[in-house]
Protein backbone atom coordinates (compact mmCIF):
# COMPACT_ATOMS: atom_id res chain seq x y z
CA UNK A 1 -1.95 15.86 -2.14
CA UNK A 2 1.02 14.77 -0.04
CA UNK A 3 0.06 11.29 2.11
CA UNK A 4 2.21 11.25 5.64
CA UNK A 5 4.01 8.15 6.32
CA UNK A 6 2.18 6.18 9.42
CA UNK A 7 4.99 4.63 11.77
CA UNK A 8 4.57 1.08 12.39
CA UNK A 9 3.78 -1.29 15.68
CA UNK A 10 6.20 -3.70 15.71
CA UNK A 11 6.92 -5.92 12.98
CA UNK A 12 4.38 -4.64 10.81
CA UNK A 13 6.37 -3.52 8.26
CA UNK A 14 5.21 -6.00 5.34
CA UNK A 15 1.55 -4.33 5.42
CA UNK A 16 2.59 -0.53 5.90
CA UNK A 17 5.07 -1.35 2.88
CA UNK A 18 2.07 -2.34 0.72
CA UNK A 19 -0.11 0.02 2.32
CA UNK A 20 2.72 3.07 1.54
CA UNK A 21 3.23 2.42 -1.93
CA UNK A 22 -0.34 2.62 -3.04
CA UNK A 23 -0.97 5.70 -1.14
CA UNK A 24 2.57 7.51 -1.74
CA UNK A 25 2.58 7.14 -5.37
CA UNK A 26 0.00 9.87 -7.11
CA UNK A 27 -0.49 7.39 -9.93
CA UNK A 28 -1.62 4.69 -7.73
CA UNK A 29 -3.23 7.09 -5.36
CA UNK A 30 -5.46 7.96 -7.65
CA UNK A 31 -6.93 4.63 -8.29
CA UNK A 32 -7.31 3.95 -4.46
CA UNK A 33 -9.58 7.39 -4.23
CA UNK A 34 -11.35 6.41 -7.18
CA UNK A 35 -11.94 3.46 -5.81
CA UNK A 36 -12.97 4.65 -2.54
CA UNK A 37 -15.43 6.90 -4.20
CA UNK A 38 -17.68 3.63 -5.24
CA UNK A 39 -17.27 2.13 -1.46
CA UNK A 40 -21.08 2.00 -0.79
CA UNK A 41 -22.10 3.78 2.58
CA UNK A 42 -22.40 0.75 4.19
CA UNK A 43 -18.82 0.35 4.23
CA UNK A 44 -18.27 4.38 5.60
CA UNK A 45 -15.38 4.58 8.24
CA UNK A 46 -18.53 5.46 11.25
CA UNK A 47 -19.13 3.02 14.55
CA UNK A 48 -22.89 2.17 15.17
CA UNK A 49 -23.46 5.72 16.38
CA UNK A 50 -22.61 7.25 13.70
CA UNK A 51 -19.74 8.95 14.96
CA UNK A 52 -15.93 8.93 13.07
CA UNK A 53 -13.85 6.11 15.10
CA UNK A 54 -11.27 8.12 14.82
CA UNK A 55 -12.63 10.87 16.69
CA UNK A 56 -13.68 8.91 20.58
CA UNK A 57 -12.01 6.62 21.94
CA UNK A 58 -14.20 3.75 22.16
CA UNK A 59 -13.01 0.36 20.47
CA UNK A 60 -15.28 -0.41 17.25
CA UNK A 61 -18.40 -2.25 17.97
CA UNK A 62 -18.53 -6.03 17.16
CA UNK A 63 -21.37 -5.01 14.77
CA UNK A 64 -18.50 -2.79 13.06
CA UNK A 65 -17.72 -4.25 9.64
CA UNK A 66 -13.85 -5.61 9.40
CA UNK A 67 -13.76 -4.28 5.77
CA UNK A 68 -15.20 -0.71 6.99
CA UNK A 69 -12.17 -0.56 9.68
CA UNK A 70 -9.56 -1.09 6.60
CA UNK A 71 -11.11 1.24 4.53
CA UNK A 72 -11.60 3.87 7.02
CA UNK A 73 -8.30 3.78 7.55
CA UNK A 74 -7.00 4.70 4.44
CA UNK A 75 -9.21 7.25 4.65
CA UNK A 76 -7.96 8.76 7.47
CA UNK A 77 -3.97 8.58 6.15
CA UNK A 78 -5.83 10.29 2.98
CA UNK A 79 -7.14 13.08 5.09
CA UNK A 80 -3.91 15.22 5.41
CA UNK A 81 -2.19 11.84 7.09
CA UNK A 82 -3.64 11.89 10.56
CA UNK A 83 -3.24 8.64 12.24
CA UNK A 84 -5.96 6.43 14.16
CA UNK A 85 -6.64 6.70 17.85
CA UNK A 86 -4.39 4.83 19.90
CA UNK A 87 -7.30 2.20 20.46
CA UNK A 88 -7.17 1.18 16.59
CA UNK A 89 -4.41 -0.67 16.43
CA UNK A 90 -2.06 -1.83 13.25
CA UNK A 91 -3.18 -4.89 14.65
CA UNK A 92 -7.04 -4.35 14.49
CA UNK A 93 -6.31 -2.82 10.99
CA UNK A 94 -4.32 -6.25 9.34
CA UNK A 95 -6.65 -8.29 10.36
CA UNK A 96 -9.64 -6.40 9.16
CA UNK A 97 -8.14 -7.29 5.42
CA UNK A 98 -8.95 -11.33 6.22
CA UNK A 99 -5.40 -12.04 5.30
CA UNK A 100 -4.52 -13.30 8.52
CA UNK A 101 -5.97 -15.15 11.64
CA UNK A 102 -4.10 -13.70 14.04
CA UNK A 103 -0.48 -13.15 13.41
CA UNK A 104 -0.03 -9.52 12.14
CA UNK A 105 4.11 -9.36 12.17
CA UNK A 106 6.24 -10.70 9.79
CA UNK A 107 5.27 -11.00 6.13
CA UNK A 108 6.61 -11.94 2.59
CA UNK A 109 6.37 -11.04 -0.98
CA UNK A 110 2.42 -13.26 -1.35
CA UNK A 111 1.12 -10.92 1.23
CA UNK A 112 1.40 -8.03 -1.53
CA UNK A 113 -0.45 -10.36 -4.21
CA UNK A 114 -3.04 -11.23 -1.84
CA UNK A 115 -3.93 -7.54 -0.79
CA UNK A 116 -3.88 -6.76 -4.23
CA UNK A 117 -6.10 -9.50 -5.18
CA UNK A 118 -8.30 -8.34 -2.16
CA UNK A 119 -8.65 -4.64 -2.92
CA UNK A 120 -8.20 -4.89 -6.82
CA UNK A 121 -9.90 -8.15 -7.80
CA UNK A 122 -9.47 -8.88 -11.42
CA UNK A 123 -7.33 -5.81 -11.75
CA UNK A 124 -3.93 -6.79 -11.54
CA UNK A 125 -1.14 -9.57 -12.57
CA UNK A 126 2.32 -10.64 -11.38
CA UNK A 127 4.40 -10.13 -14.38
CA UNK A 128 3.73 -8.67 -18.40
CA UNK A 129 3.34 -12.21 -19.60
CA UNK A 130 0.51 -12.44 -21.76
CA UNK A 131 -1.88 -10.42 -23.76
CA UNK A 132 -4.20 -9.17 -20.72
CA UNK A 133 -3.98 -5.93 -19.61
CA UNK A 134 -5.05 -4.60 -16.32
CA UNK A 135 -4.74 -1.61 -14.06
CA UNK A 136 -1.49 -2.83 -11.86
CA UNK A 137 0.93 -5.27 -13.29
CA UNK A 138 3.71 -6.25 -11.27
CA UNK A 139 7.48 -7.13 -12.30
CA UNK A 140 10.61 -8.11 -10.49
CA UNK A 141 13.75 -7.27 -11.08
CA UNK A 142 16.97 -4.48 -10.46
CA UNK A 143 16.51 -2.27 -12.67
CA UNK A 144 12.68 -1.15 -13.51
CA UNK A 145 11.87 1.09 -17.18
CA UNK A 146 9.67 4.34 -16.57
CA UNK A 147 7.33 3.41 -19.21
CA UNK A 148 6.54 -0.40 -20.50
CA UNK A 149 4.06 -0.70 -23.88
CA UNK A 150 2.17 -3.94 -23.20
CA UNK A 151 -0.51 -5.44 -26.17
CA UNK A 152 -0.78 -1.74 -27.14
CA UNK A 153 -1.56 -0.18 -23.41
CA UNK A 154 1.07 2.63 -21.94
CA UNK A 155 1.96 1.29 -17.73
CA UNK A 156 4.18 3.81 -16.19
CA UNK A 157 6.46 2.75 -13.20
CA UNK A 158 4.42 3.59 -9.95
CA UNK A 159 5.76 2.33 -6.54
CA UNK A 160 7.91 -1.07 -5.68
CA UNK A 161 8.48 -3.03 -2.61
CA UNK A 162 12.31 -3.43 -1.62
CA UNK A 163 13.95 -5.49 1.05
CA UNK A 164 17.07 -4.17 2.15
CA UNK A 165 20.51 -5.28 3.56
CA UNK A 166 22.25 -5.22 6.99
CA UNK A 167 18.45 -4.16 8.95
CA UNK A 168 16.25 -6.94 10.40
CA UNK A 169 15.55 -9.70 8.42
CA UNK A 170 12.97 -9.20 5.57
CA UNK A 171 12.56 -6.00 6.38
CA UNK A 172 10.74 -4.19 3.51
CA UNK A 173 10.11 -0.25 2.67
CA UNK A 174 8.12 1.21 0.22
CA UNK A 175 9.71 2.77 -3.03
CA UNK A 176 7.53 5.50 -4.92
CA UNK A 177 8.09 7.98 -7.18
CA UNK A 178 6.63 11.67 -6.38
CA UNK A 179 4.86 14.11 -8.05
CA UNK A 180 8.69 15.81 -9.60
CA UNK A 181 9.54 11.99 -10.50
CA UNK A 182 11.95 11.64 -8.32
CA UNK A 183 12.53 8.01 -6.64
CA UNK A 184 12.29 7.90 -2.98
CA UNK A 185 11.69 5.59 -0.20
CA UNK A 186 9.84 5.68 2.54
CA UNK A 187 10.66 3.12 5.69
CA UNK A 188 7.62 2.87 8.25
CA UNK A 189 10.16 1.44 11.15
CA UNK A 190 12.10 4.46 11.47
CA UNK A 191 9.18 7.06 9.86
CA UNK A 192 11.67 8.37 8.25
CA UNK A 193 12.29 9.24 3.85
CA UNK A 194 15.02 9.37 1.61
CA UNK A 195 16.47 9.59 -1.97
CA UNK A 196 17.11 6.11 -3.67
CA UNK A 197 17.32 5.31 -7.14
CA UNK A 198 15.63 1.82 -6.76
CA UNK A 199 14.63 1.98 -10.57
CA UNK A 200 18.37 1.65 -11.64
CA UNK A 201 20.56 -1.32 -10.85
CA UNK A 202 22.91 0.61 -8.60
CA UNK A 203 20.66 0.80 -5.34
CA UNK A 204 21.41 -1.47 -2.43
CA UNK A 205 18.54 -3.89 -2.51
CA UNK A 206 18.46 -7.67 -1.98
CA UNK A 207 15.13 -7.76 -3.90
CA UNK A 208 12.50 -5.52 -5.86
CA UNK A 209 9.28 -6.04 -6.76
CA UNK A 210 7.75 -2.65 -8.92
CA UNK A 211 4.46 -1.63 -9.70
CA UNK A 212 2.79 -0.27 -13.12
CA UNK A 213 0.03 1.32 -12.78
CA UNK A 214 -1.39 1.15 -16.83
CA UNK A 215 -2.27 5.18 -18.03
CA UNK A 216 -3.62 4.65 -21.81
């Protein structure tokens, strides 16, 4: 399965980062479709007539569930990448994850803990300090091992978040690494991919934060 990127509106950039890293990485792919498997069908991506949002272009109903709009759009970039109707916004879709009350632009480095803790509750930590070991554990650095051993569980390096130099302030792009292995980036503001060793300490980065996804 190869995920499309999704271009951003505006200074969105900080949640299509976040949202590009889980979905662009197979390892951490795979948890977000296991995950969506257990979604109850309350929470299926369908407005109160039971028709796909995606497919008319009527806004969501107010009876819509915010939760259901987020999650129906994941869907939909896992379905062969198609994007949302012009009527769902990026802005409909931040703020259907609670993290904000109105602002959608802009972001920093908490926004990615607090999605986490949002989608993954109880399944994740910022660093390898300390004996628990969940599915996603996060580290920050310049240069990022392939595989860490932590209190006898196997993480493999999965995706990272990377703010770059000379672009618009805080400006952040997804790293991932692809079903050959290879390190690549994808950057939402310009839709556009390339080759970057952001797991060695030769890359161009002002700051990293990578993503383990634990496999034994």
């Amino acid at each position: 399965m190869n995920v499309k990127g999704h271009k951003q509106e505006g200074g969105t950039c900080w949640f299509h980062a976040i949202i590009n890293g889980l979905l662009m990485s197979p390892l951490a792919r795979k948890i977000v479709l296991d995950k969506l498997r257990f979604i109850s069908h309350g929470e299926r991506l369908t407005n109160v007539q039971g028709r796909s949002i995606f497919n008319n272009s009527s806004c969501p109903s107010v009876k819509y569930s915010k939760v259901s709009l987020f999650w129906d759009y994941i869907r939909n970039r896992l379905r062969g990448g198609r994007v949302p109707v012009t009527n769902i916004r990026n802005r409909n879709i931040i703020l259907s994850t609670g993290l904000r009350n109105n602002s959608v632009r802009g972001g920093r480095f908490t926004d990615m803990y607090a999605l986490y803790k949002k989608l993954f509750p109880g399944e994740y930590k910022i660093s390898f300090i300390g004996p628990s070991t969940p599915t996603f554990v996060f580290k920050t650095g310049k240069k990022f091992d392939r595989v860490v051993v932590h209190h006898g569980s196997v993480y493999a390096l999965s995706h990272s978040y990377i703010t770059l130099p000379g672009r618009v302030s805080h400006h952040i792009v997804a790293g991932f690494i692809n079903k050959n292995g290879n390190t690549r980036v994808y950057d939402s503001a310009k839709n556009s991919y390339h080759s970057m060793n952001w797991d060695l300490n030769t890359d161009k980065s002002v700051h990293k934060v990578a993503v383990y996804v634990k496999i034994q």
